[in-house]
PDB file of N, CA and C in Angstrom:
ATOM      1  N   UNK A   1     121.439 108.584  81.876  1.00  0.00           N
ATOM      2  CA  UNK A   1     121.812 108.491  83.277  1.00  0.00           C
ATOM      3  C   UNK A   1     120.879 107.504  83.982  1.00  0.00           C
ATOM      4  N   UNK A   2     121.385 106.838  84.858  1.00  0.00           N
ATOM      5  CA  UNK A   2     120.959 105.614  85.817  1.00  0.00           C
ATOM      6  C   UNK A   2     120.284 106.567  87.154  1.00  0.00           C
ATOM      7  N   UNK A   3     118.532 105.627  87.355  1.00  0.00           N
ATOM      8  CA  UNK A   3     117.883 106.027  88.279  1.00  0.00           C
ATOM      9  C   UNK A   3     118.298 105.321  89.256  1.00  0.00           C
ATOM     10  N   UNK A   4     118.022 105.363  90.476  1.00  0.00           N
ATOM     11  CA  UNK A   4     118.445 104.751  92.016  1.00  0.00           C
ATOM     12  C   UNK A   4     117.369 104.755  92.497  1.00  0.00           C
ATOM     13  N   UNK A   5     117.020 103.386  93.107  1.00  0.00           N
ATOM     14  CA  UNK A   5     115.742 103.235  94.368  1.00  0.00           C
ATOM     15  C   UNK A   5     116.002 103.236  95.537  1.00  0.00           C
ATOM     16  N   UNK A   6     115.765 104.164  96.882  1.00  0.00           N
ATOM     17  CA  UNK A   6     116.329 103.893  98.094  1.00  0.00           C
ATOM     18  C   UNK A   6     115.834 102.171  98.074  1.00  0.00           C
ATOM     19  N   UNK A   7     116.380 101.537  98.942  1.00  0.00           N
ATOM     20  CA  UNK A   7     116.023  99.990  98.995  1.00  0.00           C
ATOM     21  C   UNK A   7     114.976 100.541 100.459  1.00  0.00           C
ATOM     22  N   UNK A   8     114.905 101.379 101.403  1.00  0.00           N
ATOM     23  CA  UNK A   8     114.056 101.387 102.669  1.00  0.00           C
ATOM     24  C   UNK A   8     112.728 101.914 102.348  1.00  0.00           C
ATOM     25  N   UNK A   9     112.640 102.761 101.487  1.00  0.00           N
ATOM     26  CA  UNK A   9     111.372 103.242 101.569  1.00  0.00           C
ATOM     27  C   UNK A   9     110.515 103.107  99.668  1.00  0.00           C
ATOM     28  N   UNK A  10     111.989 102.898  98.931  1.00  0.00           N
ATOM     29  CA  UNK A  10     110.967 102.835  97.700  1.00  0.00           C
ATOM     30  C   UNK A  10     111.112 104.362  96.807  1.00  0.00           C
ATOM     31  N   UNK A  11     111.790 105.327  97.262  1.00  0.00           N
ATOM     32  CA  UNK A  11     112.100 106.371  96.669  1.00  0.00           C
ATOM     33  C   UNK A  11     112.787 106.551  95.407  1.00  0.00           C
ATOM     34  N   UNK A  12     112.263 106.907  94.260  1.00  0.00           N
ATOM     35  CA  UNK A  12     113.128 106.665  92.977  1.00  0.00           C
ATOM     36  C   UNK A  12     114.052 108.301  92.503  1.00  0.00           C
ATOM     37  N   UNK A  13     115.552 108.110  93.145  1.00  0.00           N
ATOM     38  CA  UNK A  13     115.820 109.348  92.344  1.00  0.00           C
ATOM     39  C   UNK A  13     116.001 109.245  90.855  1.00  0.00           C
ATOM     40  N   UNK A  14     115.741 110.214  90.114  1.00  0.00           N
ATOM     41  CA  UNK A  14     115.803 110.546  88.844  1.00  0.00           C
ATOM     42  C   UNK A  14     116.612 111.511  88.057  1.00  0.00           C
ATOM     43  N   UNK A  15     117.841 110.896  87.867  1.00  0.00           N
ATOM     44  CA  UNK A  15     118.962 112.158  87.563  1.00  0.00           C
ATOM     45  C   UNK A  15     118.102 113.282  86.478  1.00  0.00           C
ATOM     46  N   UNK A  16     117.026 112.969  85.869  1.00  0.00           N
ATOM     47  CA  UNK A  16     116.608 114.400  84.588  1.00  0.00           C
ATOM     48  C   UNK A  16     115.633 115.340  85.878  1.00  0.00           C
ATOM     49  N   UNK A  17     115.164 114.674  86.664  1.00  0.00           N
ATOM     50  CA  UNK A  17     114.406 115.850  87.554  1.00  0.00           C
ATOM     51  C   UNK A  17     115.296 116.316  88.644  1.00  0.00           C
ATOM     52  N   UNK A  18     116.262 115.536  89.317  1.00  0.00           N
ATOM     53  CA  UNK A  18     117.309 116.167  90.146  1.00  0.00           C
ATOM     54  C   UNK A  18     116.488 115.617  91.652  1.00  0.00           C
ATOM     55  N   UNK A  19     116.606 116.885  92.402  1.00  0.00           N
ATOM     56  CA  UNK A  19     116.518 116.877  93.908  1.00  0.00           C
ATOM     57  C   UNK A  19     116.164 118.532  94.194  1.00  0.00           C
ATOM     58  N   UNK A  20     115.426 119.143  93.634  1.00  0.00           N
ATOM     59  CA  UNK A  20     115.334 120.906  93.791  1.00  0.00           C
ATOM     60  C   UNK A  20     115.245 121.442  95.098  1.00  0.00           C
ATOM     61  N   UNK A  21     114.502 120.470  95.717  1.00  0.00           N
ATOM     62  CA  UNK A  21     113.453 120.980  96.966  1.00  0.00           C
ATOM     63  C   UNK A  21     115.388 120.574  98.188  1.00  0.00           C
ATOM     64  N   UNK A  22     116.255 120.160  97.570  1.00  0.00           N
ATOM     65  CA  UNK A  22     117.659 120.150  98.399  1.00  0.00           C
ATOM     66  C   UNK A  22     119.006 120.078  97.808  1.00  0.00           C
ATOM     67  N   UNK A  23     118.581 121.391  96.674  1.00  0.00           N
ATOM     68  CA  UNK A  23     119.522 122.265  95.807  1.00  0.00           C
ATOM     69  C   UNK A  23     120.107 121.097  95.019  1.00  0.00           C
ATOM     70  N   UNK A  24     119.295 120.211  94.435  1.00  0.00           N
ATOM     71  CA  UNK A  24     120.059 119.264  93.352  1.00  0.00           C
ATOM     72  C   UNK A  24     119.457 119.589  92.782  1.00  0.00           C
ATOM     73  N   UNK A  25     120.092 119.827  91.113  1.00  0.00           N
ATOM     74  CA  UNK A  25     119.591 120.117  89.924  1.00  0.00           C
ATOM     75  C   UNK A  25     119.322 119.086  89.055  1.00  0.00           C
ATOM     76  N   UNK A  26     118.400 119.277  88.231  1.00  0.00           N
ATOM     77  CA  UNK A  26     118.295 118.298  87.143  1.00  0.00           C
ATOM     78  C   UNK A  26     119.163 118.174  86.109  1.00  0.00           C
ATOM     79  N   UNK A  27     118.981 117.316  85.956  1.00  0.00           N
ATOM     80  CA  UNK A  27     120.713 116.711  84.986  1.00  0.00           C
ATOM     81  C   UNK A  27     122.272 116.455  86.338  1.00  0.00           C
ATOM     82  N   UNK A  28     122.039 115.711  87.305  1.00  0.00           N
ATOM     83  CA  UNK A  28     122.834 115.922  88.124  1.00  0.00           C
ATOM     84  C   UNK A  28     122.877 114.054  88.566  1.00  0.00           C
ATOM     85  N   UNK A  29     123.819 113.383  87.909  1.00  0.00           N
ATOM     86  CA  UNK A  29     124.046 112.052  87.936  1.00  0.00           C
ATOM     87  C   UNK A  29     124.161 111.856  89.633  1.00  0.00           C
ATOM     88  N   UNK A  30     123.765 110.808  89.721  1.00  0.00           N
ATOM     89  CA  UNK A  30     123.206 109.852  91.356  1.00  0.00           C
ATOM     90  C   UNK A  30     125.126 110.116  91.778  1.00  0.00           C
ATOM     91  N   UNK A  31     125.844 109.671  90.726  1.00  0.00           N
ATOM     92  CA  UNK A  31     127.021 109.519  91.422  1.00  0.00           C
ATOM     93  C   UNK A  31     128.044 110.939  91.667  1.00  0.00           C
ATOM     94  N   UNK A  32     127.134 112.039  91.128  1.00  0.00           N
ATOM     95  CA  UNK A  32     127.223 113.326  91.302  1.00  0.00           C
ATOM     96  C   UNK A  32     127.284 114.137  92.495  1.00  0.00           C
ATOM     97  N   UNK A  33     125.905 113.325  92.872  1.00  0.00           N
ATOM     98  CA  UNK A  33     125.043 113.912  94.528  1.00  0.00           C
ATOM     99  C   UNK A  33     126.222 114.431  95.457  1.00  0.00           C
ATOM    100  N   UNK A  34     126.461 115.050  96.337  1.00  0.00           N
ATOM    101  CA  UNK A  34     126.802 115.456  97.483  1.00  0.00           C
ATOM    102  C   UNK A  34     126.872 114.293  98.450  1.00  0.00           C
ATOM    103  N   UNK A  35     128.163 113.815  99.033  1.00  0.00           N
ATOM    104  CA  UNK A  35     128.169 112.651  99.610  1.00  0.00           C
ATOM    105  C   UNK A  35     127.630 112.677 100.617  1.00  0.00           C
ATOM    106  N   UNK A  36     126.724 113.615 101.327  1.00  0.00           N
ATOM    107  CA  UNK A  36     125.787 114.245 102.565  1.00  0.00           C
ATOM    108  C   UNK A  36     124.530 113.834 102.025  1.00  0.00           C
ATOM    109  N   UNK A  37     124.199 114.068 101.032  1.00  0.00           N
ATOM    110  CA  UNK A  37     122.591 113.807 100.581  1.00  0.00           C
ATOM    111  C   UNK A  37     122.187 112.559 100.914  1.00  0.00           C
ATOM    112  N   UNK A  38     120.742 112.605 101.177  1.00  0.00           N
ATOM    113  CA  UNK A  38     120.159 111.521 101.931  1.00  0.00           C
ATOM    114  C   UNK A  38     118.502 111.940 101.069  1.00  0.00           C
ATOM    115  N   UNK A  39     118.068 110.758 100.972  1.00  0.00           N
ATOM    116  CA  UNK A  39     116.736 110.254 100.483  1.00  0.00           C
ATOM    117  C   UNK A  39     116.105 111.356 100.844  1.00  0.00           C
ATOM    118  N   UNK A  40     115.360 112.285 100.172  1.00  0.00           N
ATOM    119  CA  UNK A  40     114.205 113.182 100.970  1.00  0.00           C
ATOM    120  C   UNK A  40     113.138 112.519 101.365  1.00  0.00           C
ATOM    121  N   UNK A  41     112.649 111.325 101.254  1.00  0.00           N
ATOM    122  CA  UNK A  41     111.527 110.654 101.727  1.00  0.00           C
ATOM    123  C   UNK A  41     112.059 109.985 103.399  1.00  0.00           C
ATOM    124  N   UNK A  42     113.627 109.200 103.432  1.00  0.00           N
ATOM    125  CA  UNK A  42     113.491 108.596 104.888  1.00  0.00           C
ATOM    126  C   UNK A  42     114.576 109.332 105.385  1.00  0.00           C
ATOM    127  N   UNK A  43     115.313 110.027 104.765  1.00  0.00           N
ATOM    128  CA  UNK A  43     116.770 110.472 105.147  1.00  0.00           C
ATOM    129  C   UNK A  43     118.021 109.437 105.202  1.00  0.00           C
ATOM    130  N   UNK A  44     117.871 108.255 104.764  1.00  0.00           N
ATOM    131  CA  UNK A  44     119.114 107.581 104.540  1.00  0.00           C
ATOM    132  C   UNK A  44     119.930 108.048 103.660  1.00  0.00           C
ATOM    133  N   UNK A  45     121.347 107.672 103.840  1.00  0.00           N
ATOM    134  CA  UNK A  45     122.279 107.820 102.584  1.00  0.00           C
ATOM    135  C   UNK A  45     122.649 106.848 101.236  1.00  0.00           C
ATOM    136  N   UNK A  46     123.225 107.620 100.274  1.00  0.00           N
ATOM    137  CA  UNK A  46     123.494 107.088  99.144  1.00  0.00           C
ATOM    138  C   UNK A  46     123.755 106.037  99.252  1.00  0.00           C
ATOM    139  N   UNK A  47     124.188 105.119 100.362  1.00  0.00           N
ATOM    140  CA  UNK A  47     124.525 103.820 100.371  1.00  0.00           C
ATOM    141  C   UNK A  47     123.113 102.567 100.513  1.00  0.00           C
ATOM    142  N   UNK A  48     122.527 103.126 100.782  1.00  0.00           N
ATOM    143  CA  UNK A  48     121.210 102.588 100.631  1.00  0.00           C
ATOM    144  C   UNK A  48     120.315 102.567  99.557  1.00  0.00           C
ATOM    145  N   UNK A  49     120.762 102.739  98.695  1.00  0.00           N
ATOM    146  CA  UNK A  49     120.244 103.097  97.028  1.00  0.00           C
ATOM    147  C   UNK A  49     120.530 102.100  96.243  1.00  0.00           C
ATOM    148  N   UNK A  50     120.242 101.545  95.475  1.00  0.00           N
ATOM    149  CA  UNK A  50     120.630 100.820  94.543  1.00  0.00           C
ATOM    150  C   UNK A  50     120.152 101.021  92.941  1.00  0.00           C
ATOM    151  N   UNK A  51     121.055 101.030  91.950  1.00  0.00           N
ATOM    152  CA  UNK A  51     120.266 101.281  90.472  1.00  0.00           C
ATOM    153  C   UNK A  51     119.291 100.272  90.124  1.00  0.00           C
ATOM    154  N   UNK A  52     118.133 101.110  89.278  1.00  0.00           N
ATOM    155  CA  UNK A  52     117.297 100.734  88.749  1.00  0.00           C
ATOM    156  C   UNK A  52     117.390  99.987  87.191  1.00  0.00           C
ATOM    157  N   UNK A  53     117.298  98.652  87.266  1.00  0.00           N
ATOM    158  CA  UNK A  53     117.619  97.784  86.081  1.00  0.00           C
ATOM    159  C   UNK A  53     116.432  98.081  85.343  1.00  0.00           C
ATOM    160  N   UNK A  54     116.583  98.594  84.179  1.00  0.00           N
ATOM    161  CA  UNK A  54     115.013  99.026  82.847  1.00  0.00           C
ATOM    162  C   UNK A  54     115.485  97.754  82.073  1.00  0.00           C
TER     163      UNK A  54
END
């Protein structure tokens, strides 16, 4: 599964650790998320994310 960097603040989600601390589980693909979820670091939305090229 593909990580996502908010582009505003630098936040890396990580689909194997999830989002716990705002009921996302680990193992829970970026394109999975809840179309409400927003960065826990600035609160933007998924549209502000972009994947992380390894």
């Amino acid at each position: 599964m593909d990580k996502y960097k908010c582009d505003l603040c630098g936040y890396v989600y990580d689909p194997e650790a999830g989002d716990p601390d705002n009921g996302v589980a680990p193992g829970t693909a970026f394109e999975d998320l809840p179309e409400d979820w927003a960065c826990p670091m600035c609160m933007v939305g998924k549209d502000m994310f972009s994947k992380v090229e390894e």
